[in-house]
Protein backbone atom coordinates (compact mmCIF):
# COMPACT_ATOMS: atom_id res chain seq x y z
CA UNK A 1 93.78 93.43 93.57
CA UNK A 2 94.14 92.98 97.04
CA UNK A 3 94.01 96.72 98.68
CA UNK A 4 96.24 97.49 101.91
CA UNK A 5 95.62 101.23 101.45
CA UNK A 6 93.09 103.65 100.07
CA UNK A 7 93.46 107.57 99.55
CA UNK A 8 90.75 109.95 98.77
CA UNK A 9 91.52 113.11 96.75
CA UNK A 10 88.98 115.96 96.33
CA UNK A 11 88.45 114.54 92.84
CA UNK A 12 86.45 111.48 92.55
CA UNK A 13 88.95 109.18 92.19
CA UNK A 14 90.84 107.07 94.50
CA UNK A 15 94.08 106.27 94.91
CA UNK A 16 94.47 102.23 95.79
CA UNK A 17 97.65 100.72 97.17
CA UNK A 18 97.66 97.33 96.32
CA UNK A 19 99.64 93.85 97.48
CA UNK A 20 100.07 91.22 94.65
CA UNK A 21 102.79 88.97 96.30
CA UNK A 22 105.13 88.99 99.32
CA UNK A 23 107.14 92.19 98.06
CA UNK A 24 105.36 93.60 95.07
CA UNK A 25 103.01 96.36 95.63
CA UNK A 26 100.91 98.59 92.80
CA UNK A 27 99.33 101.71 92.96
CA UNK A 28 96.00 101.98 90.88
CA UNK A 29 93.80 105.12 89.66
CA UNK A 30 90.42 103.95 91.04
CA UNK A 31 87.09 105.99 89.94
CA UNK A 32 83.97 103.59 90.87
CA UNK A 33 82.06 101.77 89.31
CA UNK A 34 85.05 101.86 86.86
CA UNK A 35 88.07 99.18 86.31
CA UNK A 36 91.27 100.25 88.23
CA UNK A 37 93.84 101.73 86.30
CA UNK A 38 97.40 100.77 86.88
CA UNK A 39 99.93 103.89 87.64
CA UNK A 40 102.75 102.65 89.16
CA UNK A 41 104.29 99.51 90.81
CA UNK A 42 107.51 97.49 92.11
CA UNK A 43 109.03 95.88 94.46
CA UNK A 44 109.14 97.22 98.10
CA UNK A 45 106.79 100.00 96.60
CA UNK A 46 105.43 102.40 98.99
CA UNK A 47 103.30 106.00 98.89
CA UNK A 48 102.60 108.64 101.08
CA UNK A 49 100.51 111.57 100.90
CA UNK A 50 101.76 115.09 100.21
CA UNK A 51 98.92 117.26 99.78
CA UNK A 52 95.07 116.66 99.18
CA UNK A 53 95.44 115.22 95.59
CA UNK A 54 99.16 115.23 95.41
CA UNK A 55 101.88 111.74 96.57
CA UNK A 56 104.85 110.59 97.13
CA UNK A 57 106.22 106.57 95.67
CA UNK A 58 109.39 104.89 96.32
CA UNK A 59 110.61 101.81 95.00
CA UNK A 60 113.63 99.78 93.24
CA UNK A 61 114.11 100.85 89.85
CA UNK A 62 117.27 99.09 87.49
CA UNK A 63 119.28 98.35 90.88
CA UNK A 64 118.89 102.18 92.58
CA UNK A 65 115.53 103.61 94.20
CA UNK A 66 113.64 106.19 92.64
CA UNK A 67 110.48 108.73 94.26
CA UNK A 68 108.37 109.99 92.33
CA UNK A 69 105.10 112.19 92.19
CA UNK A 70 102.12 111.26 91.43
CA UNK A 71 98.21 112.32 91.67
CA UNK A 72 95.52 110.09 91.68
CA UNK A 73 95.27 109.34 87.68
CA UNK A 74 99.34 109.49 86.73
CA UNK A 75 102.97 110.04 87.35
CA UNK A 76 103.43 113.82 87.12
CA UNK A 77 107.30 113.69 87.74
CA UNK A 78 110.39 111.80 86.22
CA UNK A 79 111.86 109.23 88.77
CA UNK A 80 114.32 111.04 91.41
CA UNK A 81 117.07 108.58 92.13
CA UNK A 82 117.75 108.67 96.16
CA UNK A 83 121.24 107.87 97.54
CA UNK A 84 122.35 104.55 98.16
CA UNK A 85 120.56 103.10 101.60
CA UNK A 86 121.59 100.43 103.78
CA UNK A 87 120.51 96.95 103.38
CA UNK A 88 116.36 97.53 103.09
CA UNK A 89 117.25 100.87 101.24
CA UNK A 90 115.08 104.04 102.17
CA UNK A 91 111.43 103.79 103.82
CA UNK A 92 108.98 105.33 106.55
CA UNK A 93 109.11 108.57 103.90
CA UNK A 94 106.39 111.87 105.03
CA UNK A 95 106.59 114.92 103.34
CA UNK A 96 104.71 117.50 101.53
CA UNK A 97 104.85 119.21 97.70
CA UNK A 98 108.38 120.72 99.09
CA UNK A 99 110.11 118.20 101.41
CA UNK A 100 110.16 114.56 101.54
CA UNK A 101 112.20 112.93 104.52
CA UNK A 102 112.85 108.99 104.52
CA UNK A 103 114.42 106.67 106.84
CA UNK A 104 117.05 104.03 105.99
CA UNK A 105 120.85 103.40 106.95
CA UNK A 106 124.21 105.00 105.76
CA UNK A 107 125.28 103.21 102.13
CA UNK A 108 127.56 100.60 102.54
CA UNK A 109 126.24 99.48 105.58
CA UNK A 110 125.28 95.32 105.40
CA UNK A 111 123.18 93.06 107.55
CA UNK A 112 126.43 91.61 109.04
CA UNK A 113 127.59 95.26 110.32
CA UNK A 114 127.10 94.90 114.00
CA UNK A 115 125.15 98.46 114.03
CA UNK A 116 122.46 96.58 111.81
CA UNK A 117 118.95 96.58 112.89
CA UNK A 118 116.21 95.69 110.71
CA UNK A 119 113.49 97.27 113.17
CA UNK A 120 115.28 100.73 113.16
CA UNK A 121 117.67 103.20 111.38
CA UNK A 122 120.81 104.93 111.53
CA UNK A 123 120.22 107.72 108.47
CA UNK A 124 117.94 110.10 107.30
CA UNK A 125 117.85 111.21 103.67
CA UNK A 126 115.84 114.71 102.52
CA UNK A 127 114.26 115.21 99.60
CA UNK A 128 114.05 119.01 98.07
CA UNK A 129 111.32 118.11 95.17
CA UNK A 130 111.44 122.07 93.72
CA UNK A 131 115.20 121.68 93.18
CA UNK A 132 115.54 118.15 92.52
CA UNK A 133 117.81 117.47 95.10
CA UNK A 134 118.60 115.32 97.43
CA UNK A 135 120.76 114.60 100.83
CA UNK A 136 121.70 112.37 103.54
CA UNK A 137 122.91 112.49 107.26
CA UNK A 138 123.97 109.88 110.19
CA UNK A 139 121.59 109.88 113.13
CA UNK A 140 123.02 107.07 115.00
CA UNK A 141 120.81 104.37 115.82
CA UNK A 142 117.52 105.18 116.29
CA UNK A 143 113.79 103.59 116.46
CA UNK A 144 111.40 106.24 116.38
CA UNK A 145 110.40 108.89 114.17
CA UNK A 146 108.55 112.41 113.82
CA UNK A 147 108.16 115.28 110.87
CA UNK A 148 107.43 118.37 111.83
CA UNK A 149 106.91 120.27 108.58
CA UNK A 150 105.92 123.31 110.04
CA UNK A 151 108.74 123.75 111.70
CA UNK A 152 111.07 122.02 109.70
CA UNK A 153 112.47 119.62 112.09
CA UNK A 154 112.67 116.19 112.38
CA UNK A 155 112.79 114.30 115.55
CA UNK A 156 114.44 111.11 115.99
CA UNK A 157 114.65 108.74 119.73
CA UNK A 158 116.10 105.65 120.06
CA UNK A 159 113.16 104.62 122.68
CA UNK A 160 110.30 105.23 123.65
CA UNK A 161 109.03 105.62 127.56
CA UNK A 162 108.46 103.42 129.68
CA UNK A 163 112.20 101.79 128.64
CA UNK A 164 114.63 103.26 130.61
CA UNK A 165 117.57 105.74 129.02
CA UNK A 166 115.40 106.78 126.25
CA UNK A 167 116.29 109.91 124.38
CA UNK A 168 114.86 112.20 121.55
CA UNK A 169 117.41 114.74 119.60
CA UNK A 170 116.07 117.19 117.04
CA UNK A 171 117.32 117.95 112.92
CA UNK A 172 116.99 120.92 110.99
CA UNK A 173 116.55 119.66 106.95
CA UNK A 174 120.06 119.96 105.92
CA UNK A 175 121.19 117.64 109.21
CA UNK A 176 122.06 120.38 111.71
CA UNK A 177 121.58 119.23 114.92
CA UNK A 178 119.24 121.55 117.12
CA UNK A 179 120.20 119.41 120.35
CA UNK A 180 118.00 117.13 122.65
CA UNK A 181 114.41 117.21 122.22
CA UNK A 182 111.33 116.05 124.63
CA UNK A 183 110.25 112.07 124.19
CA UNK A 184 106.58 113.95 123.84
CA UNK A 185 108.31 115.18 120.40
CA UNK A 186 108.10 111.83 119.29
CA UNK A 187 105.39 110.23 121.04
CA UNK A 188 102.58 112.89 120.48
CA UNK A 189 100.89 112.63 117.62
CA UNK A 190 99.20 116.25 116.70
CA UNK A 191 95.85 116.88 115.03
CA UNK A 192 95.99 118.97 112.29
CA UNK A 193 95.13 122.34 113.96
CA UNK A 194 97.53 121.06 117.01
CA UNK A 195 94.97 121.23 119.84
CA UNK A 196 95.10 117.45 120.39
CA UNK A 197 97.74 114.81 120.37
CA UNK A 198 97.53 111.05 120.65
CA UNK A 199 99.91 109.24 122.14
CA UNK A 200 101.49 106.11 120.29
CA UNK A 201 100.49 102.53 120.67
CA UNK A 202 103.74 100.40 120.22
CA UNK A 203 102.12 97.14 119.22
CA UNK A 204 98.59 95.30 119.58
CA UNK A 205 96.40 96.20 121.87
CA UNK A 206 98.39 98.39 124.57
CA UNK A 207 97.25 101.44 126.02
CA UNK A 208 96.61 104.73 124.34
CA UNK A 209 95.09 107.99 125.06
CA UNK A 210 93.63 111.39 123.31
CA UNK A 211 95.28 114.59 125.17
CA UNK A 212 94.49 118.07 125.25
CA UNK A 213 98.09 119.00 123.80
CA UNK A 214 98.65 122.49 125.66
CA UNK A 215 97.67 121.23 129.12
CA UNK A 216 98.35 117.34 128.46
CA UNK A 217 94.91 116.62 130.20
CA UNK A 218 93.89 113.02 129.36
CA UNK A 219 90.16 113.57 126.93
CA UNK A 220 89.93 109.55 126.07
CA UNK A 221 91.59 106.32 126.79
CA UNK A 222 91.69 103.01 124.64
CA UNK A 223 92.70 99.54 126.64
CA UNK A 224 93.45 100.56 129.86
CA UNK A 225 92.12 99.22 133.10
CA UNK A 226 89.78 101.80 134.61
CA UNK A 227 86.03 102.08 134.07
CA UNK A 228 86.08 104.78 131.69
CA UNK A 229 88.43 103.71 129.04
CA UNK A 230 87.30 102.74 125.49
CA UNK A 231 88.54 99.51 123.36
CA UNK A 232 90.30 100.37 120.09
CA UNK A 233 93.53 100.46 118.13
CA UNK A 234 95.18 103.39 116.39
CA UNK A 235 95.72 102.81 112.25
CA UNK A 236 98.57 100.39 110.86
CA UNK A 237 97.85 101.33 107.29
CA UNK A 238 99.46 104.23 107.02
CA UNK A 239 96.67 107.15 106.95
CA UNK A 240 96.18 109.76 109.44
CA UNK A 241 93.20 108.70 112.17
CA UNK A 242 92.89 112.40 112.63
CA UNK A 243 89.89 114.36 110.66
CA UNK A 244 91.95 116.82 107.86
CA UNK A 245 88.55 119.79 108.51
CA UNK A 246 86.95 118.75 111.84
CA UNK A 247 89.35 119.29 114.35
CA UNK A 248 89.87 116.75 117.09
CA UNK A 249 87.52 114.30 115.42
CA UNK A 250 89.95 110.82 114.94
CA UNK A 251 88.89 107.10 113.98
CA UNK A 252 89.92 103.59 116.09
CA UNK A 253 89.51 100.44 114.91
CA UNK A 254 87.27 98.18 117.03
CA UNK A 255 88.42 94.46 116.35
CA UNK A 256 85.42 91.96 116.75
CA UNK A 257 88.23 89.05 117.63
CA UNK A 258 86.66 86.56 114.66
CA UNK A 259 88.31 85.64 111.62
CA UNK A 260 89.48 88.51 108.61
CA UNK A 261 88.19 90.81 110.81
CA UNK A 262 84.48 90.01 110.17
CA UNK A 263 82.28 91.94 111.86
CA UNK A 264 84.88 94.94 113.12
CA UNK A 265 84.12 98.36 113.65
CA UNK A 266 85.16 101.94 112.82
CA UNK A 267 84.46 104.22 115.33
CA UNK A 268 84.71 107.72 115.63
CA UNK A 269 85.34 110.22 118.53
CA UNK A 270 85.81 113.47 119.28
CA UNK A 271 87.83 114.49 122.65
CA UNK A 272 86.32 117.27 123.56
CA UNK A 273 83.33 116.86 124.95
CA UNK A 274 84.35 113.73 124.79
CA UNK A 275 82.41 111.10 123.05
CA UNK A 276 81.62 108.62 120.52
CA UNK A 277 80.20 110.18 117.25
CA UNK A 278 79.60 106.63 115.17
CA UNK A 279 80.33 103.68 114.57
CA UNK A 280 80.96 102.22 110.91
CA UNK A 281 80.77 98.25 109.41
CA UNK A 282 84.75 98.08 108.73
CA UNK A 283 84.70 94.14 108.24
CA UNK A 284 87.32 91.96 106.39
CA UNK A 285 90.42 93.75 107.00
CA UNK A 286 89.06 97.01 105.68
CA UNK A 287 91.19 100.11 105.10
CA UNK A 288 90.18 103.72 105.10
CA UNK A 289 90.18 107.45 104.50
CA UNK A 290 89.16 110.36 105.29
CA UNK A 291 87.03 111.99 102.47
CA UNK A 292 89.16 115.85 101.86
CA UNK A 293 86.13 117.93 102.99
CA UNK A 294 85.81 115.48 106.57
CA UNK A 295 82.39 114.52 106.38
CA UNK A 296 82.89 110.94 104.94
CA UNK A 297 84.64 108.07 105.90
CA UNK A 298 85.27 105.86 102.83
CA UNK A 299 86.37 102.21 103.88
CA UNK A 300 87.35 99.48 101.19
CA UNK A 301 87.27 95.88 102.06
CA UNK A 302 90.55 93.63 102.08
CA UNK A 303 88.82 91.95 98.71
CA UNK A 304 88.38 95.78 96.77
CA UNK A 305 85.16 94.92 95.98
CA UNK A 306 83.02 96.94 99.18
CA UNK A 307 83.21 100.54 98.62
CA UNK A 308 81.54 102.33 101.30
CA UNK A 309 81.00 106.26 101.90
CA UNK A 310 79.82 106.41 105.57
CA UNK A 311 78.28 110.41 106.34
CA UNK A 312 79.93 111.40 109.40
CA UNK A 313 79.49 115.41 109.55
């Protein structure tokens, strides 16, 4: 088991996303100091979180794609079959226990279709899990993407500043369009109360920063030139970076530059006052969570065999 995700639950088991092979990815039940306990797996497979104990898969299944539920021990649904996608099928899905949105292309569409891009989308299916159901609708092309659940819109761009021309446009769940949106739609990242926002980082080590959302006043910078800013990356594995209880409070990954990422650090900050709370062993590729109460960071090394419950709070 090679783990490229970990997700806590407020139960003490873990649910562990797992690569074996270039495509095939499992999902195992995890309570330590216990063997792992395969739940689901397939090619292309991929989870998100809906709730505190509560997730969404997606994956192949006899030549369509199925979602389905699932908690930290089993499957708790029957496989919904989504709509024919475009040439990589449906991915990028967020949600919670009532909606599910994923990003793909319109069916039909091939690799040879001059409106193909690999690195973005054209489509946007919804999922109602209560009723079952499920939808589709064209967005053009488009590269980035943002849920709002709360108020049921989802924001699409096809850029993202500083490239010139780019533009955000807004979706109610059943495709209406609610006209242009602000790029800051897209690019700001909210913590859960909505107090803070981080801005993206589009790849490696470019600049970031921590905001106070209402007033946009810049808390922290990450790899930027002036004296003050701090050296870190945002998350690539899929969790939130933001703490689900302790509001503001967000972790950055602190590469030590040597090989499997010996010797790297999780830190953690809070904006406001801003500062740097601790920092955590997150060596060989580690991933991590948040534990559901915020107090805890649990990391899991890149080999599944380091389990490590670091007291933040």
């Amino acid at each position: 088991m090679t783990p490229t995700g970990v997700f806590t639950t407020t139960s003490p088991f873990l649910l562990i996303k797992a690569a074996s092979g270039r495509d095939h990815r499992s999902l195992y039940s995890w309570e330590p100091n216990k063997p792992p306990k395969l739940i689901v797996e397939g090619r292309d497979l991929d989870v998100t979180r809906l709730s505190d104990d509560t997730f969404a898969a997606w994956y192949p299944e006899n030549g369509q794609e199925a979602i389905v539920i699932l908690n930290a021990q089993q499957v708790i649904s029957e496989p919904l079959t989504l709509p024919p996608g475009g040439p990589t099928g449906w991915n990028g899905c967020a949600g919670d226990m009532a909606t599910v949105v994923c990003l793909g292309d319109p069916p039909g569409m091939s690799p040879d279709d001059k409106e193909y891009d690999e690195m973005g989308f054209s489509a946007v299916v919804v999922v109602d899990l209560a009723r079952r159901k499920t939808s589709w609708f064209p967005v053009k092309h488009r590269t980035h993407f943002r849920l709002d659940l709360a108020g049921k819109t989802i924001y699409v761009s096809d850029g993202y500043p500083p490239f010139r021309g780019a533009s955000a446009e807004a979706f109610d769940f059943a495709g209406n369009a609610r006209g242009e949106a602000q790029i800051s739609d897209i690019t700001l990242t909210p913590s859960p109360s909505g107090h803070f926002s981080q801005s993206l980082q589009e790849d490696g080590s470019e600049s970031w920063e921590t905001h106070e959302k209402k007033s946009t006043k810049v808390l922290l910078a990450f790899n930027c030139d002036r004296p003050e800013c701090k050296v870190g990356d945002q998350s690539l594995r899929g969790n939130s970076d933001w703490n689900p209880i302790f509001d503001g409070q967000f972790v950055v990954l602190r590469d030590s530059g040597k090989a499997y990422g010996e010797g790297s650090t999780c830190d953690i900050y809070q904006p406001s006052p801003a500062r740097l709370l601790k920092s955590i062993l997150c060596s060989g590729l580690s991933v991590y969570d948040w534990s559901r109460d915020g107090r805890e960071l649990i990391t899991l090394n890149e080999k599944g065999n380091k389990l490590r419950r670091e007291r933040v709070n």
